[in-house]
Protein backbone atom coordinates (compact mmCIF):
# COMPACT_ATOMS: atom_id res chain seq x y z
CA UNK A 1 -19.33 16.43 8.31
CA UNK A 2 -22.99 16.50 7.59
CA UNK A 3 -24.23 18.71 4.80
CA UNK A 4 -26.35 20.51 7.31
CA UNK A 5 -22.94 21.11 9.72
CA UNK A 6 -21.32 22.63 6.01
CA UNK A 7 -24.24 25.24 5.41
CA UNK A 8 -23.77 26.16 9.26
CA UNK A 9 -20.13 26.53 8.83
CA UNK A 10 -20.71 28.88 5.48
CA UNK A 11 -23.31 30.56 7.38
CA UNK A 12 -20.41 31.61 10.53
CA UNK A 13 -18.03 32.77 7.68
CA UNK A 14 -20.72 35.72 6.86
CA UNK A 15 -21.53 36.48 10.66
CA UNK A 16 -17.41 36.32 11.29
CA UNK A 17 -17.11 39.19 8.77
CA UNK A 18 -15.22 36.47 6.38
CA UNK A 19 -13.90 38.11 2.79
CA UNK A 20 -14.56 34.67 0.98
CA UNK A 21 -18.49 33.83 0.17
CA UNK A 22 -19.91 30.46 0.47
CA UNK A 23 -20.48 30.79 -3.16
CA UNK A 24 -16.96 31.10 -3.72
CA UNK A 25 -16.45 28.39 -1.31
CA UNK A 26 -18.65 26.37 -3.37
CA UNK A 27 -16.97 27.47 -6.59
CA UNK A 28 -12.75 27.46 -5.69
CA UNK A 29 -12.80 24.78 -3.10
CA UNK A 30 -12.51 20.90 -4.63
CA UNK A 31 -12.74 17.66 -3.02
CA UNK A 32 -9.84 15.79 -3.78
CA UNK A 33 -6.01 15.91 -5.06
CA UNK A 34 -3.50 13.76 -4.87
CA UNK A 35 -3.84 11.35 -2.05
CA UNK A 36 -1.14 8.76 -0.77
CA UNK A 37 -2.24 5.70 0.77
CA UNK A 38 -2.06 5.35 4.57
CA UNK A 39 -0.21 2.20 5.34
CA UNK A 40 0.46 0.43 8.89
CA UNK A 41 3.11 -1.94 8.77
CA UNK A 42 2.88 -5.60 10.93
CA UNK A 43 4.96 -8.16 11.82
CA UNK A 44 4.21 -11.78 12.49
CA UNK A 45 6.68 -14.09 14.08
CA UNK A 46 8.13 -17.08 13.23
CA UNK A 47 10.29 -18.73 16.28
CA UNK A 48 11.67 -21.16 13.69
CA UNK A 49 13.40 -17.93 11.53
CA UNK A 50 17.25 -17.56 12.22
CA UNK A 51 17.94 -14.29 13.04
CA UNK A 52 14.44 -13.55 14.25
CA UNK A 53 15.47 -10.86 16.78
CA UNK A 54 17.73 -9.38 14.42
CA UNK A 55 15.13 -9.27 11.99
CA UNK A 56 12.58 -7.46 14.57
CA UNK A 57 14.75 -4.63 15.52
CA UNK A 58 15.00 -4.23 12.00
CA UNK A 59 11.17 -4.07 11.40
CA UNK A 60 10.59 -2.00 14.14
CA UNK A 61 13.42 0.48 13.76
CA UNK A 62 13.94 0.53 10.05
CA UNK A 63 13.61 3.58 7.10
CA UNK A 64 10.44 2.60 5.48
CA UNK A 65 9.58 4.26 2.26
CA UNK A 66 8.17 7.77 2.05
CA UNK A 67 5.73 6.49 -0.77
CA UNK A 68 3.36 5.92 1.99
CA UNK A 69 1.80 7.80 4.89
CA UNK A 70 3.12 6.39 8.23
CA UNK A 71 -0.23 4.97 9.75
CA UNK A 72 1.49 2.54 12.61
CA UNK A 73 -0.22 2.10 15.64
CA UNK A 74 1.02 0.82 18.77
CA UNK A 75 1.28 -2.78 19.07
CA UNK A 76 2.48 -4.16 15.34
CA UNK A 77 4.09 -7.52 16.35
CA UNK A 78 1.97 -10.62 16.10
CA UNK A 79 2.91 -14.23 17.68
CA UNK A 80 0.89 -16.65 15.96
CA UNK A 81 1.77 -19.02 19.19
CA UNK A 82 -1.31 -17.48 20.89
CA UNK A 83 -3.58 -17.99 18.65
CA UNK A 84 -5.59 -21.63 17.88
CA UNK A 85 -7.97 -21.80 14.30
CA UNK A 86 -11.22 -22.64 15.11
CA UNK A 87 -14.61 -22.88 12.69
CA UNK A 88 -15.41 -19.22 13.87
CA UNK A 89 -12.08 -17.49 12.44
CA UNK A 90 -12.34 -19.52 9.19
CA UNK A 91 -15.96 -17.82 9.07
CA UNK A 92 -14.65 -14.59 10.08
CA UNK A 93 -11.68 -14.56 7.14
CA UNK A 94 -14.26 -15.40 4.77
CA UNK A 95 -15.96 -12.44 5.73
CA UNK A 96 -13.07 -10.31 5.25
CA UNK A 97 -12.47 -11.91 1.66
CA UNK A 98 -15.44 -10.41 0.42
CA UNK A 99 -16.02 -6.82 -0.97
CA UNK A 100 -17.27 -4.14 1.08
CA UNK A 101 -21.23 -3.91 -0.37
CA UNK A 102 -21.24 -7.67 -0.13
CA UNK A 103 -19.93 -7.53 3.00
CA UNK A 104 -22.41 -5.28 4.19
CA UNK A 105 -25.23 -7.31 2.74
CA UNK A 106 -23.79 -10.49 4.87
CA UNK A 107 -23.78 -8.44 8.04
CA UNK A 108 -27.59 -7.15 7.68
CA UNK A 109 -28.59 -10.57 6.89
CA UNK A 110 -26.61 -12.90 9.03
CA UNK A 111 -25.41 -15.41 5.94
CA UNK A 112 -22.50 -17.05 5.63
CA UNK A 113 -19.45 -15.68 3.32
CA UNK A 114 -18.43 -18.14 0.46
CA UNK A 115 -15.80 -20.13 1.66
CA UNK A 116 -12.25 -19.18 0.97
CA UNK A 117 -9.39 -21.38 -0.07
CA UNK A 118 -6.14 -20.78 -1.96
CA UNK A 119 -5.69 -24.51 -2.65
CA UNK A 120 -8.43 -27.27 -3.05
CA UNK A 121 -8.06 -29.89 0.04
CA UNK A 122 -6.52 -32.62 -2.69
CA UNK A 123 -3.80 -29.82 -2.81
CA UNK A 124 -3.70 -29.04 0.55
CA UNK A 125 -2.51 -32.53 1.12
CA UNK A 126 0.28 -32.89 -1.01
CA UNK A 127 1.86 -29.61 -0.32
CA UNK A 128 1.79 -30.83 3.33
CA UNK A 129 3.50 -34.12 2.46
CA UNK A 130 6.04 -32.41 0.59
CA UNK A 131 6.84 -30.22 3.39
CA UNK A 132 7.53 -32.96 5.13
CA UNK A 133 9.47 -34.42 3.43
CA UNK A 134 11.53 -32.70 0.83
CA UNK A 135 13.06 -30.20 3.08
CA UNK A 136 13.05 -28.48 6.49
CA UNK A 137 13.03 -25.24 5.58
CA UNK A 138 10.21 -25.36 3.88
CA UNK A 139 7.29 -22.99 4.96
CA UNK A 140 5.30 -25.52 7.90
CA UNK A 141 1.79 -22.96 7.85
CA UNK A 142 0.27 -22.65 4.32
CA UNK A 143 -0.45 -19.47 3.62
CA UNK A 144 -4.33 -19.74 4.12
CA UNK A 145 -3.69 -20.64 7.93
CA UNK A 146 -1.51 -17.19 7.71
CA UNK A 147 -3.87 -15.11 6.63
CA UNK A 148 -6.07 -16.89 8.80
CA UNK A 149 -4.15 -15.87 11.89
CA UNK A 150 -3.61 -12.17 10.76
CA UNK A 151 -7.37 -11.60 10.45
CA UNK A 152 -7.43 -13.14 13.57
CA UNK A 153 -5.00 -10.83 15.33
CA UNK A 154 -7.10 -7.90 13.71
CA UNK A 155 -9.97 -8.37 14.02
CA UNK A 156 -9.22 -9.40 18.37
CA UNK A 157 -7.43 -6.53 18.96
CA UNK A 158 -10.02 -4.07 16.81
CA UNK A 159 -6.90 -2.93 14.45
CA UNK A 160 -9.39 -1.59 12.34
CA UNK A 161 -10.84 1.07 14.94
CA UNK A 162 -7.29 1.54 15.75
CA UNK A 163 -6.35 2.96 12.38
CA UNK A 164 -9.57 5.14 12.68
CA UNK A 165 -8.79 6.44 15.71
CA UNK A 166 -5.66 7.76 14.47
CA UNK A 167 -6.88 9.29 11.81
CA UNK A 168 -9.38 11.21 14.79
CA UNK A 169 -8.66 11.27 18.19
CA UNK A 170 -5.48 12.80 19.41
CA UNK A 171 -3.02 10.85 22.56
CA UNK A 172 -5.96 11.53 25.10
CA UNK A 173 -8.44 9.88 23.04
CA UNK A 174 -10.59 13.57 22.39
CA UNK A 175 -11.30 14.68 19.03
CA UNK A 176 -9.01 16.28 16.68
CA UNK A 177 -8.93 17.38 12.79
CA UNK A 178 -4.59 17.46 13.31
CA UNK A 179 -3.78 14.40 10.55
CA UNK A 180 -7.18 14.74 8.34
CA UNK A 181 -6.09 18.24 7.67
CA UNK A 182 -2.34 17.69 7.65
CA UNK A 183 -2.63 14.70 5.43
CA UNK A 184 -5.68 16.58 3.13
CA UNK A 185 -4.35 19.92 2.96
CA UNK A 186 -0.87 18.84 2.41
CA UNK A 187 -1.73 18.46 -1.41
CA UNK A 188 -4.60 21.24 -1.53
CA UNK A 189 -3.84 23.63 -4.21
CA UNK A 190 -2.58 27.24 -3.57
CA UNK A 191 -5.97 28.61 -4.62
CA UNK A 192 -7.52 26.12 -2.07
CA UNK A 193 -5.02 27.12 0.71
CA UNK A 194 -5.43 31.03 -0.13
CA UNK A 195 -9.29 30.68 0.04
CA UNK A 196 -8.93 28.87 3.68
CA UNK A 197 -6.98 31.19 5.03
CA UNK A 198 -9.28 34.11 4.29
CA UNK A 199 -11.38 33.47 7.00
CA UNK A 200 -11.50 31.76 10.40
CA UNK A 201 -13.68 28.88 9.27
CA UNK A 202 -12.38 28.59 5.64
CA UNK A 203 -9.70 26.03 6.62
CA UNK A 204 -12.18 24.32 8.40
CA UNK A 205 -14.68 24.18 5.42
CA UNK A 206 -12.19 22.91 3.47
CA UNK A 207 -11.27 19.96 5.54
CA UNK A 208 -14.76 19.73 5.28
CA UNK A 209 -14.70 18.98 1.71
CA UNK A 210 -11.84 16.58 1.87
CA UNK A 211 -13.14 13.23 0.59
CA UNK A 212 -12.97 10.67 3.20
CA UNK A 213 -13.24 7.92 0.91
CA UNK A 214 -9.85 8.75 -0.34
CA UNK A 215 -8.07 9.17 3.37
CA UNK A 216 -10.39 6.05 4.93
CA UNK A 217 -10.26 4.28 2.16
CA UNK A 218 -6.98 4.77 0.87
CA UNK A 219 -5.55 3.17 4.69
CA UNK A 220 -4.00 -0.21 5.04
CA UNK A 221 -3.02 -2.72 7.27
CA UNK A 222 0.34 -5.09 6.02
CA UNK A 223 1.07 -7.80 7.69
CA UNK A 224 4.78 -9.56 7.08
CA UNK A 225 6.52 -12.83 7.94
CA UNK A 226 9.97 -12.61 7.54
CA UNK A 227 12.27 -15.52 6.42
CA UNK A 228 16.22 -15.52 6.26
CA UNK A 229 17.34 -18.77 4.19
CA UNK A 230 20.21 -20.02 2.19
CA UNK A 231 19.20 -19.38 -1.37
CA UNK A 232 18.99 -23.53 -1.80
CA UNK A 233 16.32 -23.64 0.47
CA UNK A 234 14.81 -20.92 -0.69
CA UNK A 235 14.44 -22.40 -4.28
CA UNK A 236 13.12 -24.93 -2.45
CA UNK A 237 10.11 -23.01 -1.18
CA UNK A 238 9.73 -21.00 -5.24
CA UNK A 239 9.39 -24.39 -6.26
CA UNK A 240 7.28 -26.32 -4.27
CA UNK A 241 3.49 -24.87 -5.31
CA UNK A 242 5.07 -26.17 -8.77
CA UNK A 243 6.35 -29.53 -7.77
CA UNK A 244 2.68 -29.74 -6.15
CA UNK A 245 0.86 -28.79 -9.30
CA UNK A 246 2.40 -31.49 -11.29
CA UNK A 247 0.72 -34.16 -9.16
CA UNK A 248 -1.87 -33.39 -11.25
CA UNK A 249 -0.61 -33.77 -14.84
CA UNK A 250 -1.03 -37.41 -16.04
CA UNK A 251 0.95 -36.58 -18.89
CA UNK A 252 3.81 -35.99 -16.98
CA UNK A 253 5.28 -33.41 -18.95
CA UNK A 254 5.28 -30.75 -16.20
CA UNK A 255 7.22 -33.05 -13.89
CA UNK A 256 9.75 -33.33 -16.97
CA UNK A 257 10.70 -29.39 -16.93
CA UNK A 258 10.67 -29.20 -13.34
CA UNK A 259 14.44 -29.78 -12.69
CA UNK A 260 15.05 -27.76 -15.50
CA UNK A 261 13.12 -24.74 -14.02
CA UNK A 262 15.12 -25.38 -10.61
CA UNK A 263 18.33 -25.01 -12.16
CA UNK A 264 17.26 -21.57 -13.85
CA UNK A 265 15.78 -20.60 -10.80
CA UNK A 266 18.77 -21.70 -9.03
CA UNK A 267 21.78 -19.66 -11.57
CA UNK A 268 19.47 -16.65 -11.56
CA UNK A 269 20.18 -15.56 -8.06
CA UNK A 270 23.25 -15.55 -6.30
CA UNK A 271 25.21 -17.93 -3.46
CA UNK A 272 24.33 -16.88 0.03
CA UNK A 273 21.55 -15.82 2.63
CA UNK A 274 18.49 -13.95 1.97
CA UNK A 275 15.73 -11.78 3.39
CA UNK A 276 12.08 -13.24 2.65
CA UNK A 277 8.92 -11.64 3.13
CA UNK A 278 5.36 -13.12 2.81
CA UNK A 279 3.21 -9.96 2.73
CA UNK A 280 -1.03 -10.01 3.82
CA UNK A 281 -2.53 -7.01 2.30
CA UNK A 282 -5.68 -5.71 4.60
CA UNK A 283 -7.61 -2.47 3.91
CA UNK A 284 -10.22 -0.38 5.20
CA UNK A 285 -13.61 -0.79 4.44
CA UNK A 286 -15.25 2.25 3.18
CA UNK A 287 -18.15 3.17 0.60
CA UNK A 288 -20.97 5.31 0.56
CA UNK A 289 -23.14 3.22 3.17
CA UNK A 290 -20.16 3.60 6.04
CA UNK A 291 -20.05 7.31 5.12
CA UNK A 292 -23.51 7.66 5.92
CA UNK A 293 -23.22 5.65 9.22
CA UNK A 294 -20.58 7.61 9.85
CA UNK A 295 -22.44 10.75 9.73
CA UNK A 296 -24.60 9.37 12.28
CA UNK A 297 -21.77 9.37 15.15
CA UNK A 298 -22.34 13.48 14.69
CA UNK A 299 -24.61 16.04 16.26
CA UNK A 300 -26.49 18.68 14.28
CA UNK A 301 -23.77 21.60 15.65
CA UNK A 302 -21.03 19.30 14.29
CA UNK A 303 -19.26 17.41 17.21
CA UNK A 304 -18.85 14.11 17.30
CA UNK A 305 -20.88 11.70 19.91
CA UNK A 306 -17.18 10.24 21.49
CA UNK A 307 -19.55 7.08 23.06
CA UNK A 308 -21.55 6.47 20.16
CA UNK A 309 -18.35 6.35 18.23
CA UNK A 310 -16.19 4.41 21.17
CA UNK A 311 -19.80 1.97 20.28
CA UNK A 312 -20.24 1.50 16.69
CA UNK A 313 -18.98 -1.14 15.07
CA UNK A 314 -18.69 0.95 11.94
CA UNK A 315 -15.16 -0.40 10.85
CA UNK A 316 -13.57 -3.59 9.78
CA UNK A 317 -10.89 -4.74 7.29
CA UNK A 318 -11.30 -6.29 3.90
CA UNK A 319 -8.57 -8.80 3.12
CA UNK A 320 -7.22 -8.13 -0.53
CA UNK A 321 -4.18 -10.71 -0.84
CA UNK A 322 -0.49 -11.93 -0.49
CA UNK A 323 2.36 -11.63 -1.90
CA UNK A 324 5.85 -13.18 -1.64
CA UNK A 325 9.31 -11.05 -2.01
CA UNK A 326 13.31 -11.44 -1.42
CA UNK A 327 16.74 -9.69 -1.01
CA UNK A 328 20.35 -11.07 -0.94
CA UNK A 329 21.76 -9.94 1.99
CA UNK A 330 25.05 -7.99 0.23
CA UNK A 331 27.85 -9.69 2.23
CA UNK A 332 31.07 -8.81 0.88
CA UNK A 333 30.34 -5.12 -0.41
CA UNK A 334 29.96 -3.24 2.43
CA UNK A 335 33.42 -3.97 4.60
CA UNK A 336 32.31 -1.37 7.42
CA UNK A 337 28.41 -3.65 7.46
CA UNK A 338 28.40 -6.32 10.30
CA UNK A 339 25.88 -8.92 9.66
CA UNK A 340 22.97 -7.51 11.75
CA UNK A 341 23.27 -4.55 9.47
CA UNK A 342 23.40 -6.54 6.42
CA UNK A 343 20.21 -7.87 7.12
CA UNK A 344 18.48 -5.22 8.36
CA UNK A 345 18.96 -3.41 4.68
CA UNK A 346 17.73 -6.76 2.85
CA UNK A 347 14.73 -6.74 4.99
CA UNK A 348 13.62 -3.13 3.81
CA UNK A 349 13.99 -3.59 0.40
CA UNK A 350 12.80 -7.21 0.45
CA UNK A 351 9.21 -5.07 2.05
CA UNK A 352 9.50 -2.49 -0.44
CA UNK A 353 9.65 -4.81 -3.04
CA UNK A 354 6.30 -6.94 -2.07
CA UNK A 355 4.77 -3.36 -1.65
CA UNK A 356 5.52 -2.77 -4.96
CA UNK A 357 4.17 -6.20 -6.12
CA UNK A 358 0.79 -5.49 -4.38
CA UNK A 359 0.69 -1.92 -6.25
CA UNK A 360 1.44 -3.68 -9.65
CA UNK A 361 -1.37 -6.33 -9.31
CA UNK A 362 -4.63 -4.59 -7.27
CA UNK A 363 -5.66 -1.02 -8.18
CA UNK A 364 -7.01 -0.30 -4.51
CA UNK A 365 -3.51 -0.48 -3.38
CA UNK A 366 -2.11 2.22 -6.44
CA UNK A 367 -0.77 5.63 -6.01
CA UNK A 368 -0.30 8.38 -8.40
CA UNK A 369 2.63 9.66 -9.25
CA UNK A 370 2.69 13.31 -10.32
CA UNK A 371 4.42 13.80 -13.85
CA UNK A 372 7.85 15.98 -14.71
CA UNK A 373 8.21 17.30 -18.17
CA UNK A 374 11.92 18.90 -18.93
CA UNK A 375 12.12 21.17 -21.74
CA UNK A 376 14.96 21.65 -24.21
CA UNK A 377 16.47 22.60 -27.41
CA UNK A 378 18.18 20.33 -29.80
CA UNK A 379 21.35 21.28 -31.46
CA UNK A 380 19.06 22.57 -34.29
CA UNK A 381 16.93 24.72 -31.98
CA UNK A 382 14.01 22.82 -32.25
CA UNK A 383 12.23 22.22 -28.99
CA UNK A 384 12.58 18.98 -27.03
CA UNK A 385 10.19 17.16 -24.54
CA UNK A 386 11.48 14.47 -22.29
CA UNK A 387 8.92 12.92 -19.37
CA UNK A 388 10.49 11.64 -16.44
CA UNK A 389 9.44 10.66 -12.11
CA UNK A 390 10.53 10.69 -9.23
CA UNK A 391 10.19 6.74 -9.06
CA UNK A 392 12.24 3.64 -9.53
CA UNK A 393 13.84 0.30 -8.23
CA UNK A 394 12.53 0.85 -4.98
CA UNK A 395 8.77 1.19 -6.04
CA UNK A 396 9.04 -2.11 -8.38
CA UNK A 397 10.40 -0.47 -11.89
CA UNK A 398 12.36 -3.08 -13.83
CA UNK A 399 11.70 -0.77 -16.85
CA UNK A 400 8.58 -1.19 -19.56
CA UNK A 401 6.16 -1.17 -16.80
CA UNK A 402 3.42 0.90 -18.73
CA UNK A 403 1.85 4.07 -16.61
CA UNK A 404 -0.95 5.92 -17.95
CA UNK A 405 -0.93 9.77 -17.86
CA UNK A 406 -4.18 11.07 -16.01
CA UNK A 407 -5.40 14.72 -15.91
CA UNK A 408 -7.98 16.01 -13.25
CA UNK A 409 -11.41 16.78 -13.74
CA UNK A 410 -13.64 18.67 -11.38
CA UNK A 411 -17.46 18.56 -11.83
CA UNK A 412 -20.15 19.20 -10.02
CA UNK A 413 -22.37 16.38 -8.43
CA UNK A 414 -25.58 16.85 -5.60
CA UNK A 415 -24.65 20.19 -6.11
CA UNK A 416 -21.09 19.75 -4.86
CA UNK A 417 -18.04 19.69 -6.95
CA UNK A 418 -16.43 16.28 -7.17
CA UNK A 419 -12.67 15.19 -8.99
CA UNK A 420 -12.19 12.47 -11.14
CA UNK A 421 -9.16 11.32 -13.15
CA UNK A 422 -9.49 10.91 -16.75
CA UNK A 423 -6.14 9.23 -18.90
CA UNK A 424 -5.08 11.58 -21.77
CA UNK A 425 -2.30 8.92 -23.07
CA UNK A 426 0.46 6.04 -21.68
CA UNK A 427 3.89 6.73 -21.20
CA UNK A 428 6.44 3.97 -20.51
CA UNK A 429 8.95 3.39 -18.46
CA UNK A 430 12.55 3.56 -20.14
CA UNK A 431 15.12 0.44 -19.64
CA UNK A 432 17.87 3.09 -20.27
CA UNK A 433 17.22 4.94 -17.48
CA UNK A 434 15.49 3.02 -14.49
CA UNK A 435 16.19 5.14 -10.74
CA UNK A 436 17.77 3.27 -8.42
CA UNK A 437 16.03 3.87 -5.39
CA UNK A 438 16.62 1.24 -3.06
CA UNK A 439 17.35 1.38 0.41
CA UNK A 440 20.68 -0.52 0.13
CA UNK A 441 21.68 1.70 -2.89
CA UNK A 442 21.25 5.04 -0.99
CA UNK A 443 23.02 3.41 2.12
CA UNK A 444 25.87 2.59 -0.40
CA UNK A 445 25.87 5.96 -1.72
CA UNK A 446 26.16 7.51 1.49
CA UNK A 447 28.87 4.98 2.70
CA UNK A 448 31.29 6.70 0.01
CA UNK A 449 31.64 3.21 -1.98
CA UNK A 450 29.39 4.74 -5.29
CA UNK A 451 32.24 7.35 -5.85
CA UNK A 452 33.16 6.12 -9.21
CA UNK A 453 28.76 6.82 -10.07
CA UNK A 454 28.77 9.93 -7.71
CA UNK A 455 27.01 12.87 -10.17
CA UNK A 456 26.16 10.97 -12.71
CA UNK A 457 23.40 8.09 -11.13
CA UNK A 458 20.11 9.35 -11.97
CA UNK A 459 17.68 10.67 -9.71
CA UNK A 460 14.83 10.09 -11.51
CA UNK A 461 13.06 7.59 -13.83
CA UNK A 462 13.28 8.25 -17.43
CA UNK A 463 9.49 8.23 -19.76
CA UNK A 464 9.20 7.34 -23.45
CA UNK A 465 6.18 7.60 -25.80
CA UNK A 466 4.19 10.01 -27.79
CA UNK A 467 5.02 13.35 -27.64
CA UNK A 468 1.80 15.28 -26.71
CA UNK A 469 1.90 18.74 -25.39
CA UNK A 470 -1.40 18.08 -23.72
CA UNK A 471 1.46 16.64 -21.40
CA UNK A 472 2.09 19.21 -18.62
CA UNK A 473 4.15 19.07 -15.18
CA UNK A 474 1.84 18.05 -12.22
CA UNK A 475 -0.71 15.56 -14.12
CA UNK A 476 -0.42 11.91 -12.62
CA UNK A 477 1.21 9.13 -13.58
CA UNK A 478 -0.86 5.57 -12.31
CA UNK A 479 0.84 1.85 -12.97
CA UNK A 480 -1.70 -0.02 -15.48
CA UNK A 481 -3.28 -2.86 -14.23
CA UNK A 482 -0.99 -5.85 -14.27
CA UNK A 483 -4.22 -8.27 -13.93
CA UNK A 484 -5.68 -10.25 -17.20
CA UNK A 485 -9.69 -8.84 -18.16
């Protein structure tokens, strides 16, 4: 992947009697298109969870969305039994908290992270005497001590060199270009695909010019505790970070509302048993500096040193955050649904939600989505454009999320030509015509009990906003940031 290994690879094209020069190579072939991330789901257990073994099986044998590039490795379930907190693993998270050039700084100079704490220790307490006390459903680990544990399990078991090595080595551990390409090429353009197939190292030159930053970088680690509760005691658990807060107010006056809140909270959902998932978003560390050190795992005819790489300790995880998510478990409408399969359904869409909570709030974690324009006539004749994707429920839309519309640029840069997105204009997302897309809606579809919707359900999410026709089919749609600047 060195520049030197590309000229070399150019140079074979000519002596293999190629049809395509390097200058054309140079010219036609770009770095980057649409890339989805790379996600590997994990499990932690809870012994204390009802249903837990119905709930694994689920986890481990369920539809997960196609949003995402299926990155699972072997071993996904974690048992936070085995594993005791010392001083070292707080040290260790704190490392993981911070970003990647910081990181890097820390590692060179052997100083200690900032410390990391969701809660001050004044906070700490009282959420551990309300646990105690106001009910026994209530979460026992803060999440801190979670995340704590998951970075523990990774970093132990070397997840992150895992999720490299599936992105390189093939089942007998040699090197192999199988997923880069197939996950690359799988959105290179027809021009792209036409120029690497006219000669024998043209597909390889253009995996060449894949950017790794948006395969590496673009990979994740997710790690879930599930929870199935009576919707009582899950209110319970919505509200305690708020009864907690108001130990603070000497006015009292957040203490007065509280009920109040518990009550909405509590008519909002509905009577019976539900799916919770507390979500720990890792990623992939990669930037410039890795790429580099990565280059130096490679020889000057292009092969990769297996025991330099089996050595380095190029990769680790960056912790980005949690998130917390539900589903009712929908006894009642499915006659021919036992329980088990009841909440096996809640538990994928109660992950696809929190997925779709960590897309809304951190941009490392968004896709793009590519736009479809329909054209039409009105009664009049006059030409219509409507904007619409292939999004919905399933992927977080409640309708007026705001997406902005992004057209690709490539340019040249170190004399290589680079992409970059630029936004031509916002669309948003219609509450007249929101796709439902969940899990549980397409098992109810294909159970025969949507009959009365069968043909007329959309399958797609509905646009509105300025009419531009600088709007064409294929530019990107990406989810604004939901975070305050």
């Amino acid at each position: 992947m060195k520049k030197s290994y590309l000229i070399a690879a150019l140079a074979a094209a000519n002596l293999l009697g190629g049809s395509v020069s390097a200058q054309e190579l140079n010219k036609k072939v770009s770095s980057d298109k649409y890339m989805r991330n790379s996600v590997c789901l994990m499990m932690m257990e809870d012994a204390s969870v009802p249903q837990k073994e119905v709930l694994r099986e689920a986890f481990l044998n369920a539809e997960w969305s196609a949003k995402y590039n299926d990155h699972n490795i072997g071993e996904r379930i974690i048992d936070p039994a085995l594993y005791t907190l010392g001083e070292g693993d707080y040290a260790s998270f704190n490392m993981a908290c911070v970003p990647t050039d910081q990181y890097l700084e820390l590692r060179q100079t052997g100083a200690e992270a900032p410390k990391q704490s969701y809660y001050n220790e004044t906070m700490n307490q009282i959420l551990r005497e309300l646990m105690a006390t106001q009910t026994k459903t209530v979460d026992t680990v803060i999440r801190l001590n979670v995340a704590r544990t998951a970075n523990k399990y990774l970093v132990e078991h070397g997840v992150a060199k895992q999720l490299a090595d599936k992105w390189l080595l093939d089942a007998e551990g040699n090197y192999t270009e199988a997923l880069l390409r197939e996950r690359g090429m799988l959105n290179a353009s027809e021009d792209d695909k036409d120029i690497a197939a006219a000669t024998e190292v043209g597909a390889h030159y253009l995996l060449r010019q894949i950017d790794l930053e948006e395969l590496f970088g673009n990979t994740f680690v997710v790690v879930t505790r599930f929870g199935y509760k009576l919707k009582d005691d899950l209110v319970a658990d919505i509200m305690l970070p708020m009864y907690a807060a108001a130990q603070f107010d000497p006015t009292g006056y957040a203490a007065a509302g509280l009920k109040a809140a518990e009550m909405t909270t509590k008519m909002s959902m509905g009577k019976g048993y539900y799916v919770t998932v507390d979500s720990y978003l890792f990623r992939l560390r990669w930037n410039d500096d890795l790429l580099e050190s990565f280059y130096g795992l490679w020889d000057e005819s292009g092969n990769i040193d297996l025991s330099k790489y089996d050595a380095s300790d190029l990769f680790a995880l960056q912790f980005i955050g949690n998130e917390r998510a539900w589903a009712k478990t929908k006894a009642g409408i499915f006659s021919d649904k036992d329980e088990s399969e009841l909440i096996r359904m809640a538990a994928v869409d109660a992950v696809d939600d929190v997925l779709a909570k960590f897309e809304k709030k951190y941009d490392e974690f968004k896709t793009k989505t590519p736009l479809i324009v329909h054209e039409t006539t009105d009664k009049k004749g006059n030409a219509v454009r409507t904007y619409a994707a292939r999004i919905g429920t399933r992927d977080g839309l409640q309708g007026g999320e705001v997406f902005e519309v992004l057209e690709k640029e490539v340019y040249e840069k170190d004399g290589a030509e680079r992409v970059r997105y630029n936004k031509k204009g916002e669309l948003t997302v219609s509450k007249k015509q929101v796709w439902d897309n969940t899990y549980s809606a397409g098992q109810e579809e294909a159970a025969g009990l949507n009959d009365k919707k069968k043909g007329e359900a959309p399958t797609e999410t509905l646009l509105e906003g300025k009419d531009k026709q600088a709007y064409y089919e294929g530019m990107l749609l990406r989810m604004k940031s939901s975070k305050k600047k």
